[in-house]
C-alpha atoms as a PDB file:
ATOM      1  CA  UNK A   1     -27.269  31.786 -27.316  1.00  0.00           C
ATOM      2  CA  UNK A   2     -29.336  29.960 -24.529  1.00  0.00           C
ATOM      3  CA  UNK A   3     -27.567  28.239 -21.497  1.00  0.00           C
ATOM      4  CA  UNK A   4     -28.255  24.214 -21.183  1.00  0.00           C
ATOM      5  CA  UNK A   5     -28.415  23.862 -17.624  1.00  0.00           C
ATOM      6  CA  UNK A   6     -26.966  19.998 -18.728  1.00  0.00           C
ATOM      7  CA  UNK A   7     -23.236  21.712 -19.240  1.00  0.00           C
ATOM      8  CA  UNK A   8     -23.368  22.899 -16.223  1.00  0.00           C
ATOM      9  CA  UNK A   9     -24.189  19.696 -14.045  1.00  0.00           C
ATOM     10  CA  UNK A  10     -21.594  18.363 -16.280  1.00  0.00           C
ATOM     11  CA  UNK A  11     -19.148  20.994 -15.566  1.00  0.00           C
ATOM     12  CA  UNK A  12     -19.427  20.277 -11.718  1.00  0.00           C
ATOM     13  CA  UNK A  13     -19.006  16.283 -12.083  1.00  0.00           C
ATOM     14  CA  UNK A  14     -15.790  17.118 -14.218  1.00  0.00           C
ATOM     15  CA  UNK A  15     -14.482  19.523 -11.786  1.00  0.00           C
ATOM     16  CA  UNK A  16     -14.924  17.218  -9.371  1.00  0.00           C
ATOM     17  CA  UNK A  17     -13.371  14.230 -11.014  1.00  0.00           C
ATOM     18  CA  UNK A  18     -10.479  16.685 -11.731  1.00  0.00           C
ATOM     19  CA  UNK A  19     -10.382  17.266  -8.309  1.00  0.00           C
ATOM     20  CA  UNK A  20     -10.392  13.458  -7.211  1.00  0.00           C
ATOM     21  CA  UNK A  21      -7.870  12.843 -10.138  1.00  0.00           C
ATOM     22  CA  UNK A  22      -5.595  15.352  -8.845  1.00  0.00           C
ATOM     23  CA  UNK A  23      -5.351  14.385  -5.161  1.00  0.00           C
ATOM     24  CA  UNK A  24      -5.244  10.542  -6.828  1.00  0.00           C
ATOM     25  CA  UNK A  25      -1.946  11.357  -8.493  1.00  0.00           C
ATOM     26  CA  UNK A  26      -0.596  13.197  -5.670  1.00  0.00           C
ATOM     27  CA  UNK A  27      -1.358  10.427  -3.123  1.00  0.00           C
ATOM     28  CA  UNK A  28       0.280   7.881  -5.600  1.00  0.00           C
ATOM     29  CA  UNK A  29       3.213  10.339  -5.467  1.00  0.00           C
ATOM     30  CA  UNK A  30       3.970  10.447  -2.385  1.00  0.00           C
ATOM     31  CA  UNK A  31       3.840   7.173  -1.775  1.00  0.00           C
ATOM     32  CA  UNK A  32       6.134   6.126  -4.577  1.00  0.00           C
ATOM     33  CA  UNK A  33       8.321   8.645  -2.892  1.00  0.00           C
ATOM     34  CA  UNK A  34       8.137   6.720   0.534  1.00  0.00           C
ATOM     35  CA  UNK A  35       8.668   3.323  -0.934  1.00  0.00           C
ATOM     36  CA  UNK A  36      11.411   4.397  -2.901  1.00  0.00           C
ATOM     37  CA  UNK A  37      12.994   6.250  -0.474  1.00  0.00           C
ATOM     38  CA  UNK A  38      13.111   3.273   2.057  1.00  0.00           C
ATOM     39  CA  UNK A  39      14.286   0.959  -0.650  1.00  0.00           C
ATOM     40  CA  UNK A  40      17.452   3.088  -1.765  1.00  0.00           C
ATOM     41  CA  UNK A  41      18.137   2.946   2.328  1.00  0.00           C
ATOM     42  CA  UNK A  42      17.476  -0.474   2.448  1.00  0.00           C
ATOM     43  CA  UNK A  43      20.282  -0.829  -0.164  1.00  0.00           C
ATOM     44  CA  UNK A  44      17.349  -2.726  -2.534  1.00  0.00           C
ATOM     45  CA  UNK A  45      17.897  -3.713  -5.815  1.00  0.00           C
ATOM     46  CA  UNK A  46      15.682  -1.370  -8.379  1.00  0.00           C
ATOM     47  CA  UNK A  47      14.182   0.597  -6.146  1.00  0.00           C
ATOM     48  CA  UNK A  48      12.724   2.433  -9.177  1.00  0.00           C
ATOM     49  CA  UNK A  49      10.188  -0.088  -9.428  1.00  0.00           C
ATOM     50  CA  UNK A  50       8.222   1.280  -6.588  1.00  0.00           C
ATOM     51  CA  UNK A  51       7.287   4.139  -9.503  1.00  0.00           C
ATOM     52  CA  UNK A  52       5.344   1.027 -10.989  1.00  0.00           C
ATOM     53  CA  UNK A  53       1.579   0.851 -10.264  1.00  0.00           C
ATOM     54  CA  UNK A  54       0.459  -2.711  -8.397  1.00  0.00           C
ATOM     55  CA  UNK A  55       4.143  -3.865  -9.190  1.00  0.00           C
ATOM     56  CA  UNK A  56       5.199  -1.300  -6.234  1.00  0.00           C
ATOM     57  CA  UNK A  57       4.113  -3.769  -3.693  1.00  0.00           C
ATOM     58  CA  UNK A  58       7.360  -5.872  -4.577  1.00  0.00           C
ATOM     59  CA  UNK A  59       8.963  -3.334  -3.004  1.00  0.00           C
ATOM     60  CA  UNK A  60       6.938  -3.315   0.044  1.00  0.00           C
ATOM     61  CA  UNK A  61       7.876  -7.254   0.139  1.00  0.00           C
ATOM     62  CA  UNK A  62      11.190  -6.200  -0.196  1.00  0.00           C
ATOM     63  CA  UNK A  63      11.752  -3.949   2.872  1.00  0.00           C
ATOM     64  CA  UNK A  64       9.594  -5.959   5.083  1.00  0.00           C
ATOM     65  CA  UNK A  65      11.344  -9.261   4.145  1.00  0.00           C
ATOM     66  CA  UNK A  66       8.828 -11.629   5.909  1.00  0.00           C
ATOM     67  CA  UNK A  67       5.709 -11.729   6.767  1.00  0.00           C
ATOM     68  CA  UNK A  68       3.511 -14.288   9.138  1.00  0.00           C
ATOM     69  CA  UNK A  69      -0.080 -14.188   9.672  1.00  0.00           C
ATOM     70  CA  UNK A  70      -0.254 -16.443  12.661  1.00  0.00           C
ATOM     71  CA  UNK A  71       1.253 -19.232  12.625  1.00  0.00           C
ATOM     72  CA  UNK A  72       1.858 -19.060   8.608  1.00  0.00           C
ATOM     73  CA  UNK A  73       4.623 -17.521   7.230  1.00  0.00           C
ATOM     74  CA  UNK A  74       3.832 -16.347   3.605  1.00  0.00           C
ATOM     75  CA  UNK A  75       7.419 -17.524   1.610  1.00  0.00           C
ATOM     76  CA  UNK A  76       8.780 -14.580  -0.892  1.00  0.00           C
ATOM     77  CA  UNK A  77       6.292 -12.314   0.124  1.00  0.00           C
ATOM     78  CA  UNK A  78       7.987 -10.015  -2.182  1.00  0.00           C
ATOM     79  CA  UNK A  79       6.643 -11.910  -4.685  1.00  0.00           C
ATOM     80  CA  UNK A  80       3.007 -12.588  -3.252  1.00  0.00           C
ATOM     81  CA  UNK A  81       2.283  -9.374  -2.959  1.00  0.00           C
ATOM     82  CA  UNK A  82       2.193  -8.325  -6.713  1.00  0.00           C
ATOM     83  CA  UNK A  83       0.729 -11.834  -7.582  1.00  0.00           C
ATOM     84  CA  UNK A  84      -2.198 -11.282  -5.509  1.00  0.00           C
ATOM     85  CA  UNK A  85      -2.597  -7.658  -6.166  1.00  0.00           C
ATOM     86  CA  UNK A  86      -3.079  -8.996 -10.095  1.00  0.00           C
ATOM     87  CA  UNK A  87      -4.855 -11.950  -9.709  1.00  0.00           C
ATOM     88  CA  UNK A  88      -7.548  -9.511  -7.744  1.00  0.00           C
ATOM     89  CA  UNK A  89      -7.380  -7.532 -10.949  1.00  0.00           C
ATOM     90  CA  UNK A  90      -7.905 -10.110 -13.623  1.00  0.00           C
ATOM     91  CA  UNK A  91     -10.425 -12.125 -11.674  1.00  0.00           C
ATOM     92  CA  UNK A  92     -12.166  -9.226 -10.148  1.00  0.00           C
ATOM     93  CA  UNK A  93     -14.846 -10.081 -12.693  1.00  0.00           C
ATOM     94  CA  UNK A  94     -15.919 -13.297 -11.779  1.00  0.00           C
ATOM     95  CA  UNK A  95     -17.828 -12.850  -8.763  1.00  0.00           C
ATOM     96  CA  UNK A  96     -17.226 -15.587  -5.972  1.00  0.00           C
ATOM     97  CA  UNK A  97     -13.325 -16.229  -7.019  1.00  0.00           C
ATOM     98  CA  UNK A  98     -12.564 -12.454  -7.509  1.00  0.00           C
ATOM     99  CA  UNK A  99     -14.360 -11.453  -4.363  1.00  0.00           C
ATOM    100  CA  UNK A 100     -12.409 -14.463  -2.503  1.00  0.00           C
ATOM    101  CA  UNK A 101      -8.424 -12.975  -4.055  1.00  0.00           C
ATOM    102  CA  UNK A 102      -9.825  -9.300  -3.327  1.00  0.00           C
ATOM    103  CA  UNK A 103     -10.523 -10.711   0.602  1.00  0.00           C
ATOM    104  CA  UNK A 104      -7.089 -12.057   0.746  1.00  0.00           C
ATOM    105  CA  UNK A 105      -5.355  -9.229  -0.691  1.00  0.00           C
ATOM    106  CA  UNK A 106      -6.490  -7.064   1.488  1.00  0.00           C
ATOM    107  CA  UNK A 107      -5.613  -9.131   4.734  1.00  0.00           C
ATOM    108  CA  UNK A 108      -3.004  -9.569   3.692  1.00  0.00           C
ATOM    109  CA  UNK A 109      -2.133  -6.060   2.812  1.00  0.00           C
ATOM    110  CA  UNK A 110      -3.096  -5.377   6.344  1.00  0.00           C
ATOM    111  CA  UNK A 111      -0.565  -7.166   7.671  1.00  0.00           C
ATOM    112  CA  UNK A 112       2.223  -6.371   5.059  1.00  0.00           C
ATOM    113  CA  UNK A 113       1.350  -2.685   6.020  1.00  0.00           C
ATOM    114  CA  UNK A 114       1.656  -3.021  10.239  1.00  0.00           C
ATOM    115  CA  UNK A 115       4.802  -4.875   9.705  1.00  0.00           C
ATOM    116  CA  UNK A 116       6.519  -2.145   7.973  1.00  0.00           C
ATOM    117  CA  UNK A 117       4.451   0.590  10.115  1.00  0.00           C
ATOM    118  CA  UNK A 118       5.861  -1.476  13.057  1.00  0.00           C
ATOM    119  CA  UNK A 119       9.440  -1.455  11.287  1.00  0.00           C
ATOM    120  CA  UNK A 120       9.353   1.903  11.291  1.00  0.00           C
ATOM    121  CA  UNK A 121       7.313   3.429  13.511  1.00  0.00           C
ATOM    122  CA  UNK A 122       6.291   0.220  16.549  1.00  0.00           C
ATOM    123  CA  UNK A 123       4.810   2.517  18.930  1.00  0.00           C
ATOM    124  CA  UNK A 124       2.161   4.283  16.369  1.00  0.00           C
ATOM    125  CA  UNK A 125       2.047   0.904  13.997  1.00  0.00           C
ATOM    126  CA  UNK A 126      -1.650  -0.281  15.081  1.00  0.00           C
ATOM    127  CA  UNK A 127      -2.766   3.589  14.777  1.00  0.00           C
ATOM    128  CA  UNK A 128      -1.407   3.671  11.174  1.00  0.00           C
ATOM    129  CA  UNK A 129      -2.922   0.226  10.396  1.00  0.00           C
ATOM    130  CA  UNK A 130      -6.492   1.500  11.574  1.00  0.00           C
ATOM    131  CA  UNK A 131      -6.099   4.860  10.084  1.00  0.00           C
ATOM    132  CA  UNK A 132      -4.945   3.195   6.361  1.00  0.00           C
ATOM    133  CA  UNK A 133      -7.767   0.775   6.300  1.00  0.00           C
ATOM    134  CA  UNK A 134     -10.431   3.326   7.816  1.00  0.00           C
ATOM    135  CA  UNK A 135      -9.020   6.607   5.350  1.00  0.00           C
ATOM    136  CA  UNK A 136      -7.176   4.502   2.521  1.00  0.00           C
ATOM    137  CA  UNK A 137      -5.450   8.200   1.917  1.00  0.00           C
ATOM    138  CA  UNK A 138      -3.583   7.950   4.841  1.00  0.00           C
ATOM    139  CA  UNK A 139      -1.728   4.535   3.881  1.00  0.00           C
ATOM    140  CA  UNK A 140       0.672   6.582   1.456  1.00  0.00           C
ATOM    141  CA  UNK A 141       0.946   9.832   3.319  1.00  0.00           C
ATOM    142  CA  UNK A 142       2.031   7.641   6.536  1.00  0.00           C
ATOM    143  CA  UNK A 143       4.878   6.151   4.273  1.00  0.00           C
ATOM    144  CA  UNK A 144       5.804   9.016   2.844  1.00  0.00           C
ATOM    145  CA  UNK A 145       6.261  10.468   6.103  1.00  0.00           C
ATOM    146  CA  UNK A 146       8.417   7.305   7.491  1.00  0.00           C
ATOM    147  CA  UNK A 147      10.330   7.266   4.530  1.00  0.00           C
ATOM    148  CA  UNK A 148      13.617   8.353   6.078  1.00  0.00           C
ATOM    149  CA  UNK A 149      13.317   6.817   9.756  1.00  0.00           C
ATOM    150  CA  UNK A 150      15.651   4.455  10.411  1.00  0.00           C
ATOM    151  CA  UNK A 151      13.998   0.813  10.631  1.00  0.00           C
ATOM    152  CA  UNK A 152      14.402  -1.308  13.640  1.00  0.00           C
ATOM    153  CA  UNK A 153      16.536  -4.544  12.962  1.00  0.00           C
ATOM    154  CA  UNK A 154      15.303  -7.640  12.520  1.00  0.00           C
ATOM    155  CA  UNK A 155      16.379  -9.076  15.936  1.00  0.00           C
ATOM    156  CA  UNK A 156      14.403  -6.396  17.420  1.00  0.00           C
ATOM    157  CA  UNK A 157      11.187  -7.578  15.941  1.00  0.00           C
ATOM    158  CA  UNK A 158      11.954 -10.801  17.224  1.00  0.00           C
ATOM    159  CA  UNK A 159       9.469 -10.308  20.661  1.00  0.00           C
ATOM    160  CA  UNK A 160       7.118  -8.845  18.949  1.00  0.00           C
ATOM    161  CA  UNK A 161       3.447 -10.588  18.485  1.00  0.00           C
ATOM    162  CA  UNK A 162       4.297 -10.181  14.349  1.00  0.00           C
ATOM    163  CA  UNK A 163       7.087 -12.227  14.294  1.00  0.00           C
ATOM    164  CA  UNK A 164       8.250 -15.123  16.513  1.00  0.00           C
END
């Protein structure tokens, strides 16, 4: 029996999609974890939906209860943030209109993230921010590891350049 060299370039591209795969799964983990975590200590209803792929980011919504980009205040951003994050996957497709809702969702993901970075953890929040967007990995592994601070209230965010 001869050896196809093929198998084996195929072997390495397997191992390392396994590889990708398995760190995928574990990063998805642990930020489930995180979410769900804050959510049960937030007292929020169904925290077990932050097991639920794209649907997780109600949860997000839900602990950081507003959120304003400037001067605009996004209303039930709890609910925005799922309804962008699947309007970026059904339209991704079409070029111009997908590219547009894949812009927005991600600006605004930015900002959904350093508000609950700055719930959490105000003095490292702009270092998490640029850390999530430069090594996406990061994002979950920072919530993971805030999962059981305890969040600043709401009047404390008050002075902050966030939230007016």
């Amino acid at each position: 029996m001869e050896f196809d060299p093929r198998f084996g370039v195929f072997a390495v591209i397997a191992s390392f999609f396994l590889v990708f795969l398995v760190i995928g799964i574990v990063l998805y983990v642990l930020g489930s974890i995180g979410l769900y975590t804050m959510a049960k200590n937030k007292n929020i209803e169904n925290p077990w939906i932050a097991w639920i792929p794209i649907i997780q980011v109600y949860i997000l919504g839900r602990i950081i209860r507003t959120l304003k980009i400037g001067e605009f205040e996004i209303p039930q951003v709890e609910l925005v943030l799922p309804a962008i994050a699947i309007g970026g996957t059904i339209f991704s497709p079409i070029p111009m209109i997908g590219g547009l809702i894949g812009l927005a969702a991600f600006v605004i993901n930015i900002f959904a993230l350093h508000k609950l970075y700055t719930i959490y953890r105000p003095d490292e929040a702009v270092l998490f921010v640029i850390l999530s967007v430069v090594l996406p990995f990061m994002g979950p592994i920072f919530i993971f590891i805030m999962r059981n601070d305890k969040p600043l209230k709401e009047e404390d965010l008050k002075g902050s350049v966030w939230e007016s």
